[in-house]
Protein backbone atom coordinates (compact mmCIF):
# COMPACT_ATOMS: atom_id res chain seq x y z
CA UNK A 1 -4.53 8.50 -3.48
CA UNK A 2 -0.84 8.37 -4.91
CA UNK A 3 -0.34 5.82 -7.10
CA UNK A 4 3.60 6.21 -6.78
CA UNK A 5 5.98 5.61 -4.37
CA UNK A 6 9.79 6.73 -4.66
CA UNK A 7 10.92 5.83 -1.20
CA UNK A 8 14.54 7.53 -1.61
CA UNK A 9 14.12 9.73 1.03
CA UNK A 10 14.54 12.63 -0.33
CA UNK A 11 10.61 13.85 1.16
CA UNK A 12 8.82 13.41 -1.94
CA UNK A 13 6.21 10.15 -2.17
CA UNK A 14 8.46 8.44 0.47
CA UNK A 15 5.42 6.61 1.41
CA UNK A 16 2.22 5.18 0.37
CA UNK A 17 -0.24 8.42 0.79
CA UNK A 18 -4.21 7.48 0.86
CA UNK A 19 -6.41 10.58 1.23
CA UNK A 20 -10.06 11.27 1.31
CA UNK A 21 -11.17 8.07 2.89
CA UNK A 22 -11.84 6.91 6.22
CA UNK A 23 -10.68 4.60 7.66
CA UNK A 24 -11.42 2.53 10.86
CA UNK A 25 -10.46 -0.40 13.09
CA UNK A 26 -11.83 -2.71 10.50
CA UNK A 27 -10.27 -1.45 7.60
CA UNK A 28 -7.70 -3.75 5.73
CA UNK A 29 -5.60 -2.52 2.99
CA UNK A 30 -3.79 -5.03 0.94
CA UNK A 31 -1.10 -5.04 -1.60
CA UNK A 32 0.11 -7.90 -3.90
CA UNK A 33 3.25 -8.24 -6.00
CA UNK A 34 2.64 -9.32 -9.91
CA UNK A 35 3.11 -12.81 -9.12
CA UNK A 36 0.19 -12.72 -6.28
CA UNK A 37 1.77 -12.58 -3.37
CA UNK A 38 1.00 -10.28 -0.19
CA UNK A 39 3.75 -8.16 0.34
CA UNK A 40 2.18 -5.74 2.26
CA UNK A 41 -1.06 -6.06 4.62
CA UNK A 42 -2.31 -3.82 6.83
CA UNK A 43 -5.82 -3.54 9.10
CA UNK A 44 -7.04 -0.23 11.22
CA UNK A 45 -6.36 2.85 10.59
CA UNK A 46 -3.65 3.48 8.01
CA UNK A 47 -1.37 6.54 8.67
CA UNK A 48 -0.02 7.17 4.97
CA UNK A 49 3.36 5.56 6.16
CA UNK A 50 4.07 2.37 4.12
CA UNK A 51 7.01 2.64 2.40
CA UNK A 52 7.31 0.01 -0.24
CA UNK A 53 8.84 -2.68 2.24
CA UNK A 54 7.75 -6.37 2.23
CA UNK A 55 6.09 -6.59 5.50
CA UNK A 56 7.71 -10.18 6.13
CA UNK A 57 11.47 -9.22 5.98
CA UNK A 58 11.30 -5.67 5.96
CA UNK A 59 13.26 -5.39 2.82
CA UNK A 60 12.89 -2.73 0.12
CA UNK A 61 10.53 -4.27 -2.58
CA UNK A 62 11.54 -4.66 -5.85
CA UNK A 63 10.81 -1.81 -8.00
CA UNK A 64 7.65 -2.32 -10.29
CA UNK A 65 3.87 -2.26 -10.25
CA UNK A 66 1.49 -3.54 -7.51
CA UNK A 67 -2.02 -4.53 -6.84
CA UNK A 68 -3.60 -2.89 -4.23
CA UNK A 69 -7.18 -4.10 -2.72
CA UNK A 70 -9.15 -2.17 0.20
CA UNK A 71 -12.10 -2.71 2.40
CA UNK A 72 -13.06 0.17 4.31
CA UNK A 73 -15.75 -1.40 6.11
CA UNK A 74 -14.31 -4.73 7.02
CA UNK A 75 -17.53 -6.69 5.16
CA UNK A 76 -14.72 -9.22 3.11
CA UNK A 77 -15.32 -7.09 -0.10
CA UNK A 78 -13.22 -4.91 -2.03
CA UNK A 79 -14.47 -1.13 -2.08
CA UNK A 80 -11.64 -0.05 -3.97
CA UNK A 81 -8.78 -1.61 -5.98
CA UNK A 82 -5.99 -0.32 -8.42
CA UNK A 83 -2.18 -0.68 -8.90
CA UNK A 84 0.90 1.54 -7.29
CA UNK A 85 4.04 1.90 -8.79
CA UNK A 86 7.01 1.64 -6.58
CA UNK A 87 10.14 3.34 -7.87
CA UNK A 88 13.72 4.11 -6.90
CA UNK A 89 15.19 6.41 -9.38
């Protein structure tokens, strides 16, 4: 799993890559600013193509670190957590 993001699209960690899991129609992957916020939410299966945008305007997130939670199975519990760093430079 990447844990950075330089969306400048150059081809290089343009997006949000998460490999070696599986994912299914349950899935949900979510991703919180520091403050706590969702900025990014996502449920099925996830096609390595977030690209640090705020899913409720669309607009390019401020550079920074991020919380990321995911359940694979779609029980309500975490399987995996950690933080992603998006940067621009």
């Amino acid at each position: 799993m990447s844990q950075v993001i330089s969306p400048n699209n150059d081809g290089i960690n343009d997006t949000w890559k998460i490999e070696g899991y599986i994912f299914s129609s349950v899935s949900k992957i979510k991703v919180y600013g520091l403050n706590g916020n969702l900025v990014f939410m996502h449920q099925g299966e996830y096609l390595n193509n977030w690209d640090g945008s705020d899913e409720k305007n669309g607009e390019r997130l401020p550079q920074g670190s991020y919380f990321y939670t995911i359940d694979f199975d779609g029980n309500q519990t975490v399987d995996t957590e950690g933080w992603i760093l998006i940067k621009y430079q």
